[in-house]
Each structure stands twice: as structure tokens, then as C-alpha cells.
Protein backbone atom coordinates (compact mmCIF):
# COMPACT_ATOMS: atom_id res chain seq x y z
CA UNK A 1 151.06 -30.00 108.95
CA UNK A 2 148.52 -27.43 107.66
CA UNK A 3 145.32 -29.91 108.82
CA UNK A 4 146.68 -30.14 111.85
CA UNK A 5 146.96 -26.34 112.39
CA UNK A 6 143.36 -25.87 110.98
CA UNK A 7 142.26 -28.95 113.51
CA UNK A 8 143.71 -27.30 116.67
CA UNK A 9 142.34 -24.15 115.49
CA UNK A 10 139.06 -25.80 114.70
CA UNK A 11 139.01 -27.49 118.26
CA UNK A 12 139.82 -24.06 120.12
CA UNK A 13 136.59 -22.20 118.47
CA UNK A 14 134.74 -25.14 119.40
CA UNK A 15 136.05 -25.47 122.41
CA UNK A 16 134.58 -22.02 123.49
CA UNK A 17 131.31 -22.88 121.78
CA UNK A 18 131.13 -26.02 123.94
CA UNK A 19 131.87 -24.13 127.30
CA UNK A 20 128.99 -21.67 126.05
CA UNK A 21 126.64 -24.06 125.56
CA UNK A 22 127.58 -25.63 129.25
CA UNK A 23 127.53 -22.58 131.10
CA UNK A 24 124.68 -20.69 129.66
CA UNK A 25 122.15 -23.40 128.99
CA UNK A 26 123.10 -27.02 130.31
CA UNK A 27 123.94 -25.95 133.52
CA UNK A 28 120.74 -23.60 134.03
CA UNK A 29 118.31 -26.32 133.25
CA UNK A 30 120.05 -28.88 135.94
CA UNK A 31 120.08 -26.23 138.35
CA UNK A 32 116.24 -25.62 137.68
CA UNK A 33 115.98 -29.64 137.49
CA UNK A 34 117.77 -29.67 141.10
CA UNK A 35 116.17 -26.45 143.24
CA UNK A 36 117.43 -23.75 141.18
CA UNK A 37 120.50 -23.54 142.64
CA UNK A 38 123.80 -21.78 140.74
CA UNK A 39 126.45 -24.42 140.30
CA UNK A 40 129.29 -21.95 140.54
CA UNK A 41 128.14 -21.31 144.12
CA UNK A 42 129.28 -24.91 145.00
CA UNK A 43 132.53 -24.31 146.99
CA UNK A 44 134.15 -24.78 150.37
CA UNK A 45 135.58 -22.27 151.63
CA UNK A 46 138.84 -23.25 153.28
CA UNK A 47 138.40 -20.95 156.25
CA UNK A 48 135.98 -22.70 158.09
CA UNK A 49 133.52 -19.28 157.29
CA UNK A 50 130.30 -19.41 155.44
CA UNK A 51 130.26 -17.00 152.17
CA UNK A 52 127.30 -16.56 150.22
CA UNK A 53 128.47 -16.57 146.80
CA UNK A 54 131.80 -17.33 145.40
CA UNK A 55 132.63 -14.19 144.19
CA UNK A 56 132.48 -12.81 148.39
CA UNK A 57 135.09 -15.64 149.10
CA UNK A 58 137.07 -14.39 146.58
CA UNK A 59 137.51 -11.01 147.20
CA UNK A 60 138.01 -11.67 150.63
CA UNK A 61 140.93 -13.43 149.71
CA UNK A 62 139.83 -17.14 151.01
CA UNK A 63 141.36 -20.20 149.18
CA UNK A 64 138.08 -22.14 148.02
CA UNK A 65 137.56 -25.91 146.63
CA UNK A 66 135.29 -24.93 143.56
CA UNK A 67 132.83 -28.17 143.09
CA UNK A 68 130.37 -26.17 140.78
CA UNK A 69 133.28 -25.03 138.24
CA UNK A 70 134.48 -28.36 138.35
CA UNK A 71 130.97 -30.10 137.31
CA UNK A 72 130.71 -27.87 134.39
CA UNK A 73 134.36 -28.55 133.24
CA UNK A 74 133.35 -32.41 133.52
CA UNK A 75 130.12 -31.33 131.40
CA UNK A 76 132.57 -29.87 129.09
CA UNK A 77 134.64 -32.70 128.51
CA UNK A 78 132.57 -35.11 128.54
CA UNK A 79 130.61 -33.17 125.51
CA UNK A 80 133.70 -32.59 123.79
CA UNK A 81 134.79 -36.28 123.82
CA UNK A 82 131.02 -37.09 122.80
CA UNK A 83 131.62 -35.23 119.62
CA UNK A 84 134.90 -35.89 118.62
CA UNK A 85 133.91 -39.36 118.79
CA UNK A 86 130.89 -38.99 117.05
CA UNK A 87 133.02 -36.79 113.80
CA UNK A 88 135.99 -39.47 113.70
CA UNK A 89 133.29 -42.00 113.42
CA UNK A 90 131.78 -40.61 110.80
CA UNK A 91 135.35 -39.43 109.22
CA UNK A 92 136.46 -43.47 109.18
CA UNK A 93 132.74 -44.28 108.04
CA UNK A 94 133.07 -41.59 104.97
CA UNK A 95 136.73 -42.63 103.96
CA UNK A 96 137.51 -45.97 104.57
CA UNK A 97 133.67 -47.48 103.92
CA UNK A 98 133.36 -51.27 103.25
CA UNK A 99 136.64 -53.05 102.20
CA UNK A 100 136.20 -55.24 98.99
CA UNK A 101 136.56 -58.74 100.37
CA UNK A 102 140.29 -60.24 99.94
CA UNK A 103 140.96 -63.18 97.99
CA UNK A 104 141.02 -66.84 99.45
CA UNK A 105 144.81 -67.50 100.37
CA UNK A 106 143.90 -70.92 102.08
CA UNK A 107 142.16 -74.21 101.32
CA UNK A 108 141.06 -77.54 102.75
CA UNK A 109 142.75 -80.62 101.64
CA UNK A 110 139.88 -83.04 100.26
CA UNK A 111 141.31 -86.00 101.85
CA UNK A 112 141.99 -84.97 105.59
CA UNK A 113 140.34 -81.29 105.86
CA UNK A 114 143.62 -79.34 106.78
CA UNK A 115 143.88 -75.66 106.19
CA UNK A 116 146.64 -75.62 103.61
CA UNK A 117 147.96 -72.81 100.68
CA UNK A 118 146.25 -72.04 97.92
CA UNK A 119 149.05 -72.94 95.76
CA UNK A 120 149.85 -75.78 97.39
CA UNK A 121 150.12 -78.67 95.06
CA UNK A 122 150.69 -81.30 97.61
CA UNK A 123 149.28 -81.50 101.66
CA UNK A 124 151.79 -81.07 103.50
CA UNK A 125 149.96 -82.86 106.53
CA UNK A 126 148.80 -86.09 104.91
CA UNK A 127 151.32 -85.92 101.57
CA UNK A 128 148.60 -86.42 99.32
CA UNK A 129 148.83 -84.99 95.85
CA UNK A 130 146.17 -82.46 95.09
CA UNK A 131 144.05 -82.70 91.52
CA UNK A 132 145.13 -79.25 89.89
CA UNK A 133 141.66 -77.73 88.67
CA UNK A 134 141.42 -77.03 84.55
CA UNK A 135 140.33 -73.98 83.68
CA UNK A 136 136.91 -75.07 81.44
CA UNK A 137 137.85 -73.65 78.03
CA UNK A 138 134.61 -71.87 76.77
């Protein structure tokens, strides 16, 4: 219970560090990439009016269909899931590594090449007895 309290606190302080790094310097260098223009001036306004910034929409009270704020919450997400998929990766890479190899639990029957049980002592597909192997004494 605790590591899942420090994880959602741990994702909320990134969270914000994320949306920092969208708004203040992934989303400048498209806009310069594009024509310099401010994605959080991407809106409709649902008035039929033209505003020049969102902020003038806003205050005069005019719903508005944000496209800009929506980009950078994509941008967000998609950074977010980039990362978190990157750390539980590397989490299951640290932890669970290579697995040791598990023992045989099948063989093939030397006289008609069926899969059959290790233990087996006789194939059950072609009844033939099977030669129980010696251990060499040393």
C-alpha cells in the first residue's frame, strides 16, 4: 500500500514536470519549426467572431474549441506513456533478468519419435518398453 502511495505521488510531481517541459520548451520549438505561431491561440470561437488571442475570447465570455491546449495535452501524454514504458521496462529488466532454463519434462521415444514423459517407462503410442539409462558409477 505504501509503494503505491509513493508511486501516485511520484507520478503527480512528474506529472507537472512533464507539462513544464511541454509547455515551456517542446511546444516553443514546434511553433518556431511551424511560423512561430502560439499553440494556445489555436481555437474556434463558437460565435462565429474572430478573437485574437484566447485569453480576448475568454473574457468576453465566448465558448471556444481549444485545439492548441489540446495538442499539448496529447504531447503530454504521449511523453508520459513514453516514460513509464521506458521505467517498467527497465523495472522487469532489473528484477526478473534471465530465467535459469527449466528442466526437460518430455522426451522422444527411440522407436517412433513421439513426445512422451520423462518418466515414462513405456510409450504409450507404440507400447514399446523404454531401456532405463544407468547412472555410470565413477
Amino acid at each position: 500500500m505504501l509503494d503505491l502511495a509513493v508511486g501516485v505521488i511520484i507520478g503527480g510531481a512528474f506529472n507537472s514536470l512533464v507539462t513544464s517541459l511541454v509547455d515551456n520548451v517542446i511546444m516553443p520549438l514546434l511553433s518556431l519549426v511551424i511560423g512561430r505561431m502560439d499553440f494556445t491561440n489555436w481555437f474556434i470561437a463558437l460565435d462565429g467572431n474572430h478573437y485574437d488571442t484566447l485569453e480576448m475570447a475568454q473574457a468576453t465570455g465566448v465558448a471556444t474549441v481549444n485545439f492548441g491546449v489540446f495538442i499539448s495535452g496529447v504531447l503530454n501524454f504521449l511523453i508520459m506513456a513514453f516514460v513509464i514504458f521506458l521505467l517498467v521496462k527497465g523495472m522487469n529488466k532489473l528484477f526478473h533478468g534471465k530465467e535459469a532454463p527449466k528442466a526437460p519434462t518430455e522426451k522422444d521415444c527411440p522407436f517412433c519419435q513421439s513426445k512422451i514423459s520423462i518418466k515414462a517407462t513405456r510409450c504409450p503410442h507404440c507400447t514399446s518398453i523404454l531401456e532405463e539409462k544407468v547412472p555410470a558409477e565413477g
